[in-house]
Protein backbone atom coordinates (compact mmCIF):
# COMPACT_ATOMS: atom_id res chain seq x y z
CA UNK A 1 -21.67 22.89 34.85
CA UNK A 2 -22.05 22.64 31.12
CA UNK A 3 -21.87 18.97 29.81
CA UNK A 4 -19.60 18.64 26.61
CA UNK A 5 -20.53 16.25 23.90
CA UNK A 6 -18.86 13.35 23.84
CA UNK A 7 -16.15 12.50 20.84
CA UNK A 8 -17.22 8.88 20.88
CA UNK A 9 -20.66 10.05 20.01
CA UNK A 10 -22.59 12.23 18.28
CA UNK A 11 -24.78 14.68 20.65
CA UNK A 12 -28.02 13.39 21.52
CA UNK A 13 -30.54 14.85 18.82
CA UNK A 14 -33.29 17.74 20.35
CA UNK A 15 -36.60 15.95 21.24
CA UNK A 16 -35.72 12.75 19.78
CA UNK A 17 -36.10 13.96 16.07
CA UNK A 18 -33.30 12.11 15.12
CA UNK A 19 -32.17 8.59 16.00
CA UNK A 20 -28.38 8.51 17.11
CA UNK A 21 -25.97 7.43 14.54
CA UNK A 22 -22.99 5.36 15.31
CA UNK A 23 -20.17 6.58 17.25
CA UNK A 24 -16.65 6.76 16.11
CA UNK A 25 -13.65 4.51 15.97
CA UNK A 26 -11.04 4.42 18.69
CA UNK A 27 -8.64 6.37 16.97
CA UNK A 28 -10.67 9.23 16.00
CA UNK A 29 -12.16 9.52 19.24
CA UNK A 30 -8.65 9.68 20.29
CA UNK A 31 -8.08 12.17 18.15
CA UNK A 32 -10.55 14.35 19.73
CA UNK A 33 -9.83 13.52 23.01
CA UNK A 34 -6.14 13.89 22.86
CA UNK A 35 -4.80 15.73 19.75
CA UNK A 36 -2.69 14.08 17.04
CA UNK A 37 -0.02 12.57 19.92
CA UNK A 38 0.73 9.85 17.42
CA UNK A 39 1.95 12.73 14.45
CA UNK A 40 -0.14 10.83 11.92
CA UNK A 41 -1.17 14.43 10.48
CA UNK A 42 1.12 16.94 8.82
CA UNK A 43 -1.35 20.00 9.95
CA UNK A 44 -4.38 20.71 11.98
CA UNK A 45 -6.52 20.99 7.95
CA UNK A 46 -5.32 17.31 7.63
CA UNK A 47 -6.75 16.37 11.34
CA UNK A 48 -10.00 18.42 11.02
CA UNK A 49 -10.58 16.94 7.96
CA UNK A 50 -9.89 13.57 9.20
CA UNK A 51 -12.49 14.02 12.09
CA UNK A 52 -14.79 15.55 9.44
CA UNK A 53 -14.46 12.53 6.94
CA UNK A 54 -15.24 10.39 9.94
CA UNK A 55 -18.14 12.01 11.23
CA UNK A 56 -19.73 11.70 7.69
CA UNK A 57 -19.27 8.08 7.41
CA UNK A 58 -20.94 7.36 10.42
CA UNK A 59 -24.15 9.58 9.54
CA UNK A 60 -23.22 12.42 11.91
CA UNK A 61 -25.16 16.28 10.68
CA UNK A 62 -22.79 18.85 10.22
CA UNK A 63 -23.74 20.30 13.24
CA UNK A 64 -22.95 17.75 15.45
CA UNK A 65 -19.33 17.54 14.02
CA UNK A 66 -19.51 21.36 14.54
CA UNK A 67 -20.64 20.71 18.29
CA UNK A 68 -17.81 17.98 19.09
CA UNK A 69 -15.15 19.23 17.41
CA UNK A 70 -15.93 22.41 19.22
CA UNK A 71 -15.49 20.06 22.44
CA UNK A 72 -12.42 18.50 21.24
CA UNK A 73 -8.43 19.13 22.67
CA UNK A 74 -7.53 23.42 22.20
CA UNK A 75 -5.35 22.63 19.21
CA UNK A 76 -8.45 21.08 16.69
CA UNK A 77 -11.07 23.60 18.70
CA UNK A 78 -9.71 26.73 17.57
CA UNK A 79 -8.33 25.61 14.28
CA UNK A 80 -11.31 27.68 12.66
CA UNK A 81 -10.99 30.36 14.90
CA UNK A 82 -7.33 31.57 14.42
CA UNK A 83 -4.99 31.87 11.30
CA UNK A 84 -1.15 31.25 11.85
CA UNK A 85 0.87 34.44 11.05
CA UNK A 86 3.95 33.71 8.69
CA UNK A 87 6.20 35.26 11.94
CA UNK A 88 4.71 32.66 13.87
CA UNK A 89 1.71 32.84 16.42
CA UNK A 90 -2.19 32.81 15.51
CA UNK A 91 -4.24 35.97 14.61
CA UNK A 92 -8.05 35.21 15.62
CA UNK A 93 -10.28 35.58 12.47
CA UNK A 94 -13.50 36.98 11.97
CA UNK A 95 -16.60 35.03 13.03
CA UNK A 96 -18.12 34.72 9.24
CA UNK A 97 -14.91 33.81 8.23
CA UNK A 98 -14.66 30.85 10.50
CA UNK A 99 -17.76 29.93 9.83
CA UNK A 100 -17.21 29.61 6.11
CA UNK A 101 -13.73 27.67 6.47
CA UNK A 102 -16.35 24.88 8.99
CA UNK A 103 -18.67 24.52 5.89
CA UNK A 104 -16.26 24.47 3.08
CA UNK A 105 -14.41 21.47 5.26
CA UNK A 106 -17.80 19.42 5.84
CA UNK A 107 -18.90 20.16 2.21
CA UNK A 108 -15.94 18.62 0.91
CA UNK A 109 -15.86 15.64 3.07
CA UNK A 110 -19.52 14.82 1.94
CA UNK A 111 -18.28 14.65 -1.80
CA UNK A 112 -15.23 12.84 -0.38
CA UNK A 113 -18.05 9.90 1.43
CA UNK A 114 -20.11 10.12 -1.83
CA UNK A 115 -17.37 9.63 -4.11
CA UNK A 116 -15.69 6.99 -2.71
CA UNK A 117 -18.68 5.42 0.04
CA UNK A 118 -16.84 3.60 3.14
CA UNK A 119 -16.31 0.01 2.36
CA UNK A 120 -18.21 -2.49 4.93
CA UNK A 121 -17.92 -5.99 3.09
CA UNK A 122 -16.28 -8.04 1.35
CA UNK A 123 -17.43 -7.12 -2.45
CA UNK A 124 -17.26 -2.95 -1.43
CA UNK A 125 -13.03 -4.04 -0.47
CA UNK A 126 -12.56 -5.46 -3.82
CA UNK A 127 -14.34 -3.11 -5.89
CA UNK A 128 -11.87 -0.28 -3.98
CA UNK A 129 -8.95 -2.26 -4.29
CA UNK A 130 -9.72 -2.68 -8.07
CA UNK A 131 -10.41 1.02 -8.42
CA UNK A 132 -6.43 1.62 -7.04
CA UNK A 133 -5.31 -0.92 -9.55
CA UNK A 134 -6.94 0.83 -11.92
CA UNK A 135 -5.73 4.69 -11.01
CA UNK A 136 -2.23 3.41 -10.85
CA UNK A 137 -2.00 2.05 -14.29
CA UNK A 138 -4.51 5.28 -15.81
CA UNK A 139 -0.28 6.83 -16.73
CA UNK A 140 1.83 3.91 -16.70
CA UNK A 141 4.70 7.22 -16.92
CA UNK A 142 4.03 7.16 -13.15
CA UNK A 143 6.14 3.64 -12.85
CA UNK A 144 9.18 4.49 -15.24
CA UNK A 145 12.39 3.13 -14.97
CA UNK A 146 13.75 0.34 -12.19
CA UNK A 147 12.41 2.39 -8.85
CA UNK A 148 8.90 2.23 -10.81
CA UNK A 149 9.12 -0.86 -11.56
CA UNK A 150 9.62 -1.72 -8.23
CA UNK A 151 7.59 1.01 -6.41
CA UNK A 152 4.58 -1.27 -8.88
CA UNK A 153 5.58 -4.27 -7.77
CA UNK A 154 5.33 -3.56 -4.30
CA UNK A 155 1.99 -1.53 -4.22
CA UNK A 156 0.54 -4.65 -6.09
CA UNK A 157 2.07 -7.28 -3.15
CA UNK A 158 0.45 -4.96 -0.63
CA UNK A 159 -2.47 -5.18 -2.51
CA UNK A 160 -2.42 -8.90 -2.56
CA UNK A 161 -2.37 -9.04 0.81
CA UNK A 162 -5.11 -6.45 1.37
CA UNK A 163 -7.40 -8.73 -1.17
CA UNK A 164 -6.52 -11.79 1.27
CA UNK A 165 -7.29 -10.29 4.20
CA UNK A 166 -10.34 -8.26 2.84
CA UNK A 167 -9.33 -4.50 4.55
CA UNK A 168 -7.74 -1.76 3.20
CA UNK A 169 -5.33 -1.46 6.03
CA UNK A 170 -3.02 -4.29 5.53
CA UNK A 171 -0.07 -5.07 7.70
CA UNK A 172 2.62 -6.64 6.26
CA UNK A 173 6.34 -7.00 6.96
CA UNK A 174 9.26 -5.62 4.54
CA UNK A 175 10.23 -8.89 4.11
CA UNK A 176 7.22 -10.49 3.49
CA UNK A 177 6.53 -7.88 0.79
CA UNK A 178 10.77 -8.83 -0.44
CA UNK A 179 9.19 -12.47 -1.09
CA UNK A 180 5.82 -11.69 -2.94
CA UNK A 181 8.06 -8.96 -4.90
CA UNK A 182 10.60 -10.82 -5.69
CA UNK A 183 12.97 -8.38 -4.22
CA UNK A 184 15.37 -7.49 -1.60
CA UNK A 185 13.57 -6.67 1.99
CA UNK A 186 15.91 -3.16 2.05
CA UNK A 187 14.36 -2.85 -1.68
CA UNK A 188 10.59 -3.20 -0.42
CA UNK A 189 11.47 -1.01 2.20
CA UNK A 190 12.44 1.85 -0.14
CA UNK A 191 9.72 1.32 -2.01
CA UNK A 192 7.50 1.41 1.04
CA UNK A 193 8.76 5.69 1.35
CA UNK A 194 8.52 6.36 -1.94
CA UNK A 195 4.92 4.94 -2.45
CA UNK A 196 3.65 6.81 1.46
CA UNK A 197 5.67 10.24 -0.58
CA UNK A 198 3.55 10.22 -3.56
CA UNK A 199 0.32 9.27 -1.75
CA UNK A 200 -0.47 6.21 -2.96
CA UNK A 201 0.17 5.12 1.14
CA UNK A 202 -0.60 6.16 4.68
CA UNK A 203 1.02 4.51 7.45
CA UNK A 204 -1.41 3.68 9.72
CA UNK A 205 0.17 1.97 12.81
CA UNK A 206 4.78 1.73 12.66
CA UNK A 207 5.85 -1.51 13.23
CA UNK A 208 5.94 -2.33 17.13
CA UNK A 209 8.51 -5.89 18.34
CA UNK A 210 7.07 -8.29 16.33
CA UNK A 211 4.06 -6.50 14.89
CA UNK A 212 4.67 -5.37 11.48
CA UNK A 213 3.32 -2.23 10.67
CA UNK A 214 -0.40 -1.22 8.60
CA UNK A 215 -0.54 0.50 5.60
CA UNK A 216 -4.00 2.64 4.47
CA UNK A 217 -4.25 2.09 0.62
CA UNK A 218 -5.28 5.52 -0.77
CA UNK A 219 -6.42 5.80 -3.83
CA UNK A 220 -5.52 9.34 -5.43
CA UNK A 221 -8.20 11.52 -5.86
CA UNK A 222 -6.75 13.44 -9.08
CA UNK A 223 -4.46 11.07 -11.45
CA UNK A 224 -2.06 12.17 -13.96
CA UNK A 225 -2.44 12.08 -17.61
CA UNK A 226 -0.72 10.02 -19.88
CA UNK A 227 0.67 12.11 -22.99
CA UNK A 228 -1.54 11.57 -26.32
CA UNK A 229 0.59 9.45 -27.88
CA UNK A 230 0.25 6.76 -25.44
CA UNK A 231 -2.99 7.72 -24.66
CA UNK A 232 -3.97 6.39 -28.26
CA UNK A 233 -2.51 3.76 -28.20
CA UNK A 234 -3.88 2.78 -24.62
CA UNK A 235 -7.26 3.37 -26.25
CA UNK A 236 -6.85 0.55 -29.04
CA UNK A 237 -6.04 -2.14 -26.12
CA UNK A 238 -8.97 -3.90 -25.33
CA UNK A 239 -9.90 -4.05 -21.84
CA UNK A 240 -7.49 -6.01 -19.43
CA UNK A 241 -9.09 -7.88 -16.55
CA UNK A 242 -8.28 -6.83 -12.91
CA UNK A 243 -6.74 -9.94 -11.24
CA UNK A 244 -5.63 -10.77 -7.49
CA UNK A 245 -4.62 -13.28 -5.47
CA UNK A 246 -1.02 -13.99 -6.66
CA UNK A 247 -1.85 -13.87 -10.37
CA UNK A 248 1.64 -12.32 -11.20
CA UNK A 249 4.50 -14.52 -12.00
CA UNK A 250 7.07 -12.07 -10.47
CA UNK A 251 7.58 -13.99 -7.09
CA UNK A 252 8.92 -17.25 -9.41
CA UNK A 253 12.60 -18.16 -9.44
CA UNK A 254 13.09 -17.07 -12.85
CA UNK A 255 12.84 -13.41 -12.40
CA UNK A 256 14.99 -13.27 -9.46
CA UNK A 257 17.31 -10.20 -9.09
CA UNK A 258 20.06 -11.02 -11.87
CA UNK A 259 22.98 -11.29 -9.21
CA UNK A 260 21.51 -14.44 -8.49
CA UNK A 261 20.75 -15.72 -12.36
CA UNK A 262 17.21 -14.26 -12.68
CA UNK A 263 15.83 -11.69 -15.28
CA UNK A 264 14.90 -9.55 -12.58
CA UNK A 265 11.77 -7.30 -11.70
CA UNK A 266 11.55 -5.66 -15.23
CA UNK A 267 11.05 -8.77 -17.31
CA UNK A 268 8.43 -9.77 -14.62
CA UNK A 269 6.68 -6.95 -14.98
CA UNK A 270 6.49 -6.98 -19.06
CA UNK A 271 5.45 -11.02 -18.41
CA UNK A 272 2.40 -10.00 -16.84
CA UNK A 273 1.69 -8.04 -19.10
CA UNK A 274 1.92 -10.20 -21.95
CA UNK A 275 -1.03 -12.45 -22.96
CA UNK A 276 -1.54 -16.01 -24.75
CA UNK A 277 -1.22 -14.35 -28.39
CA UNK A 278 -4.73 -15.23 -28.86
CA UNK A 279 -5.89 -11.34 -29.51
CA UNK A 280 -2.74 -11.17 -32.24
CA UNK A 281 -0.22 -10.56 -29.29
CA UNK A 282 1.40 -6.30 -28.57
CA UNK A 283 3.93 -4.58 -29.91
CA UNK A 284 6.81 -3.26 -28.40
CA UNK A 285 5.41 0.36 -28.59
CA UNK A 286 1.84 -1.11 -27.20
CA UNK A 287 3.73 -2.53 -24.23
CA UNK A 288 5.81 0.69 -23.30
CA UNK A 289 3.09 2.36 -23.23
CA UNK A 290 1.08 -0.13 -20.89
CA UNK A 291 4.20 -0.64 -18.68
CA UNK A 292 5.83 2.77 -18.78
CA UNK A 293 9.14 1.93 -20.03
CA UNK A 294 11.54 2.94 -22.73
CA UNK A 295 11.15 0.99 -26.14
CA UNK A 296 14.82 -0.22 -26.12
CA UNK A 297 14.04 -1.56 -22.41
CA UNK A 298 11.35 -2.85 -23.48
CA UNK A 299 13.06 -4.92 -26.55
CA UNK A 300 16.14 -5.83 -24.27
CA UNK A 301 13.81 -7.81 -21.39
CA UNK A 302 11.41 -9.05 -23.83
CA UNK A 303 14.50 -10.53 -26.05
CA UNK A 304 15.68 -12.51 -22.80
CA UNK A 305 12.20 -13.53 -22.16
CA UNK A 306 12.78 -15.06 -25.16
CA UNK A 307 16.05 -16.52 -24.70
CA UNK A 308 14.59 -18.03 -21.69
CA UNK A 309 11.63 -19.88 -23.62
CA UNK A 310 9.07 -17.61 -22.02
CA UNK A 311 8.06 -15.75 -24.95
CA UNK A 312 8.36 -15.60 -28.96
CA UNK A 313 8.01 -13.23 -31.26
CA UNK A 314 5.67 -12.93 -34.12
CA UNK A 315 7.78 -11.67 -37.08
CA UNK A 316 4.66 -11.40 -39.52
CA UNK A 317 2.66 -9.36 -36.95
CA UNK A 318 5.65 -7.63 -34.94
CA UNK A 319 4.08 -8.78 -31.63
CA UNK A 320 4.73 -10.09 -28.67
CA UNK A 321 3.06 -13.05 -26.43
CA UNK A 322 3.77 -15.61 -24.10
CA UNK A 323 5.07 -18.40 -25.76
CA UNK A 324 3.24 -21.85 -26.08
CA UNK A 325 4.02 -23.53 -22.54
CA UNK A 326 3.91 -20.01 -20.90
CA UNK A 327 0.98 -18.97 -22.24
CA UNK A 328 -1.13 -22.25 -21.15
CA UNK A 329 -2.18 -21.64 -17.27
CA UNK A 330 -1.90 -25.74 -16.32
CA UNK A 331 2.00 -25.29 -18.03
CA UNK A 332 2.96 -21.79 -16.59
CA UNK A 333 4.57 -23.73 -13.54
CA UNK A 334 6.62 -25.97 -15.25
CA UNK A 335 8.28 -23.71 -18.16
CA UNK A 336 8.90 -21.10 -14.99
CA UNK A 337 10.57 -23.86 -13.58
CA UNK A 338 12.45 -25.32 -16.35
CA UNK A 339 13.55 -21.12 -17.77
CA UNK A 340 14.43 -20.92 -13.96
CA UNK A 341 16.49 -23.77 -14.50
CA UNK A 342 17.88 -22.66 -17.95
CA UNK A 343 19.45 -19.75 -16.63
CA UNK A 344 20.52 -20.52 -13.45
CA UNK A 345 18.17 -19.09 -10.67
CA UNK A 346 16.73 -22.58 -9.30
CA UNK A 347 16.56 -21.87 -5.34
CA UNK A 348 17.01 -18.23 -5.17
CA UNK A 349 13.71 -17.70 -3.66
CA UNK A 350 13.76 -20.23 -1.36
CA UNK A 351 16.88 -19.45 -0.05
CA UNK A 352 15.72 -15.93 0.61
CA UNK A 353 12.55 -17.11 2.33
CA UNK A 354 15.05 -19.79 4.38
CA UNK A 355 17.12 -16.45 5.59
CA UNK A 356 14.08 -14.32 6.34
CA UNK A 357 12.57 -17.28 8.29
CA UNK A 358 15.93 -17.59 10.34
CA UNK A 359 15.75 -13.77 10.96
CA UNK A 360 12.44 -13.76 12.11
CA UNK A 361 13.25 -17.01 14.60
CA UNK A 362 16.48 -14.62 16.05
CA UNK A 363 14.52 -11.21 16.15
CA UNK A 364 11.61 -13.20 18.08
CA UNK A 365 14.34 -14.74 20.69
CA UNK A 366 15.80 -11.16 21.12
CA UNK A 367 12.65 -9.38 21.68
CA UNK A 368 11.52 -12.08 23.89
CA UNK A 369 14.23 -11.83 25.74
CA UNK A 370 14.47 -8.07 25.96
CA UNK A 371 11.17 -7.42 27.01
CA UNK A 372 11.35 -10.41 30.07
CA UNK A 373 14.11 -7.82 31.45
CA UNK A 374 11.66 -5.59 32.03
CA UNK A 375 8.63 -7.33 32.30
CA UNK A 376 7.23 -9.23 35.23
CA UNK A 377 9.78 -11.89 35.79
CA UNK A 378 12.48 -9.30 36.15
CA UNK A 379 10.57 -7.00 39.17
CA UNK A 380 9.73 -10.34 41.51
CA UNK A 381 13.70 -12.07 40.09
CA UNK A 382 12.21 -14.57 38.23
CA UNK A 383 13.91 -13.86 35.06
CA UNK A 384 16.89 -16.61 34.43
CA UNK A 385 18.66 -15.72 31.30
CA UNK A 386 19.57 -18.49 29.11
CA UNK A 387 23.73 -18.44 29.54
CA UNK A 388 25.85 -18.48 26.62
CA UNK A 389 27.89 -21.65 25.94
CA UNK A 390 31.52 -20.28 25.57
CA UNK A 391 33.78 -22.88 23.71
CA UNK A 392 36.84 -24.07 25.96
CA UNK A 393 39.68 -25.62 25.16
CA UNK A 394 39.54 -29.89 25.88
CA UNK A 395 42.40 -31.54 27.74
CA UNK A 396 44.02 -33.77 25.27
C-alpha cells in the first residue's frame, strides 16, 4: 500500500539531499486534510492558492506542494485536472495544460512570499502594518464621504489593536472597535462588511459566545490612483510620519456623534490630520486632498473646529493648524476636555463604554447559563438555575 505524504509536512527529501522544512499550520493542514468545511474560500483557485502561499513560506519546493496537494481531499486534488463547464459539471483537461495552471499558481505565490516576506517578529508586524497605513491613504478618494470616513476610522482602530498585540490577525469586538472609533457598535459593524468587501479584510475565525472574532489585515496588492490634481498636490506635502498606539484624537468626547453634542467622526478625522502650524499649516484644498473629502466639507468641520477652540485659521497664509493649546502634545488633553465641555459632549464616551460594559456582564450571564444546560451539570442534574425573583404584592 502506497504511503501518501503527509499535509502537516513536506515529503521526506530523496537520499537526504535536502533537510526538511517546517510543517504547516493547523489550519492549512486542515485544509488539506478536510477541504474548505469552514467556507473561508470563495473557489477552489482561492484554496489552492492558499495552500500554495503556505507551502512557500515554510520553504517547501514546488514539488513537494505538487506531491501533497496531490494527496489532499478530491475537491483541491483534481482542481488542476478538470475545468468546470458553464452548464455545470467538470471536463478533465489535458495533461500539459494542468501542468501549466500548477506552475503558473506556485510562480505567483513565490512573488507573492518575496514581495511581501511572512512577518515573524515584532519589527517585520510593524513595518507591515505601516505598509497598510500607507496603501490606504496612497487615494484618499477611497475614504470619501461619511461611510469613508468611518470605514478609515475603523481599519485604523483595528490596526491599533493589531500594533498592541503585535499580529496581523487581531480579534476584536464591534464594540470595542465602537469605543476606539468613536462610533456606534452597529456603525463599526457596518464598517467591518464594507472593509472584508473591498479587501482591505479577511475574516479569519466568526465570533464564537464570548470570543470575538479575528480579522487578517490584507494589504492590497494593486492600489488605486489618485487623479492628478490631487496627486500634485499630495506631492508638495512633506512626508507625514506613520503613528500607532492611540495617536488619534477621535476616541475623545469632543468628537462624539453630534446627537450627543460632539463634532462627530469627520472633524476627527481632519484633526488628525492637522499639524502644530509649524510647517506654515494646509489649506483647505491640501487637506481634501489628504482626507478625501469635498472642499465645502472640508471648510464646514474645520470652521467648527474652530468654533470649538481646536483650531484657527491663518488669514495671511489661508491655512489651517491646530490651534495653540491643541497643537502642544502636554495641552491636547485639556483643550479636548474643555471644547468637549464647550459644546456639550462631556460623558458621552463614558457612558457608551458604561452600556457596553453592562452588555458584556448580561451576554456573559446568558451564555453561561445557556451552555450549563447542555453541558456537564445538566447530563448528571447538577444544573440549579438561578430562579427569578417575581415581585408580589405586600400585605398592608
Amino acid at each position: 500500500m502506497t504511503a501518501h505524504p503527509s499535509p502537516t509536512a513536506p515529503p521526506p527529501s530523496p537520499a537526504g539531499i535536502r533537510p526538511l522544512t517546517r510543517a504547516l499550520s493547523g489550519p492549512m493542514a486542515a485544509l488539506l486534510r478536510e477541504g474548505d468545511v469552514e467556507g473561508r474560500y470563495g473557489s477552489r483557485s482561492e484554496a489552492v492558492m492558499a495552500t500554495a502561499l503556505a507551502a512557500a513560506c515554510a520553504g517547501w519546493t514546488e514539488s513537494e506542494w505538487r506531491d501533497t496537494l496531490a494527496a489532499a481531499v478530491p475537491e483541491l486534488a483534481g482542481w488542476s485536472g478538470g475545468q468546470r463547464r458553464k452548464t455545470g459539471g467538470l471536463r478533465p483537461r489535458n495533461p500539459a495544460d494542468a501542468d501549466r495552471r500548477l506552475a503558473t499558481t506556485w510562480a505567483k505565490a513565490l512573488r507573492r512570499v518575496a514581495h511581501r516576506p511572512p512577518v515573524a517578529d515584532h519589527f517585520a508586524v510593524r513595518a507591515e502594518l505601516a505598509d497598510l497605513l500607507a496603501a490606504a491613504d496612497a487615494d484618499p478618494s477611497v475614504w470619501k464621504g461619511a461611510a469613508g470616513v468611518t470605514n478609515r476610522a475603523v481599519l485604523a482602530a483595528l490596526v491599533d489593536v493589531a500594533a498592541a498585540s503585535c499580529t496581523l490577525t487581531p480579534s476584536a469586538s464591534t464594540r470595542q472597535l465602537a469605543e476606539t472609533a468613536n462610533i456606534s457598535a452597529g456603525t463599526a459593524a457596518t464598517a467591518l462588511h464594507r472593509l472584508a468587501g473591498s479587501g482591505w479584510l479577511r475574516l479569519e475565525h466568526p465570533a464564537a459566545g464570548t470570543q470575538a472574532a479575528s480579522w487578517r489585515l490584507v494589504r492590497p496588492e494593486v492600489t488605486s490612483t489618485p487623479p492628478p490634481a490631487v496627486e500634485a498636490v499630495l506631492d508638495e506635502l512633506p512626508p507625514r510620519r506613520v503613528r500607532f498606539d492611540g495617536a488619534s484624537s477621535r476616541r475623545c468626547d469632543a468628537f462624539a456623534h453630534p446627537i450627543n453634542g460632539g463634532l462627530g467622526r469627520v472633524a476627527a478625522r481632519l484633526f488628525d490630520l492637522l499639524d502644530d502650524g509649524a510647517r506654515g499649516g494646509l489649506s483647505t484644498a491640501q487637506l481634501a486632498a489628504l482626507s478625501g473629502l469635498h472642499p465645502r466639507t472640508v471648510h464646514r468641520h474645520l470652521t467648527a473646529l474652530q468654533a470649538a477652540g481646536l483650531a484657527d485659521y491663518g488669514g495671511l497664509t489661508s491655512s489651517w493648524a491646530r490651534s495653540l493649546p491643541a497643537g502642544d502634545p502636554d495641552r491636547l488633553p485639556a483643550a479636548l476636555a474643555e471644547a468637549a465641555a464647550a459644546i456639550g459632549s462631556t460623558g458621552a464616551t463614558a457612558r457608551r463604554a458604561a452600556r457596553h460594559a453592562a452588555e458584556r456582564e448580561a451576554f456573559t450571564s446568558y451564555w453561561t447559563d445557556f451552555t450549563n444546560r447542555r453541558g456537564w451539570a445538566v447530563q448528571r442534574g447538577l444544573y440549579r438555575p438561578d430562579q427569578p425573583t417575581l415581585s408580589l404584592p405586600q400585605a398592608a
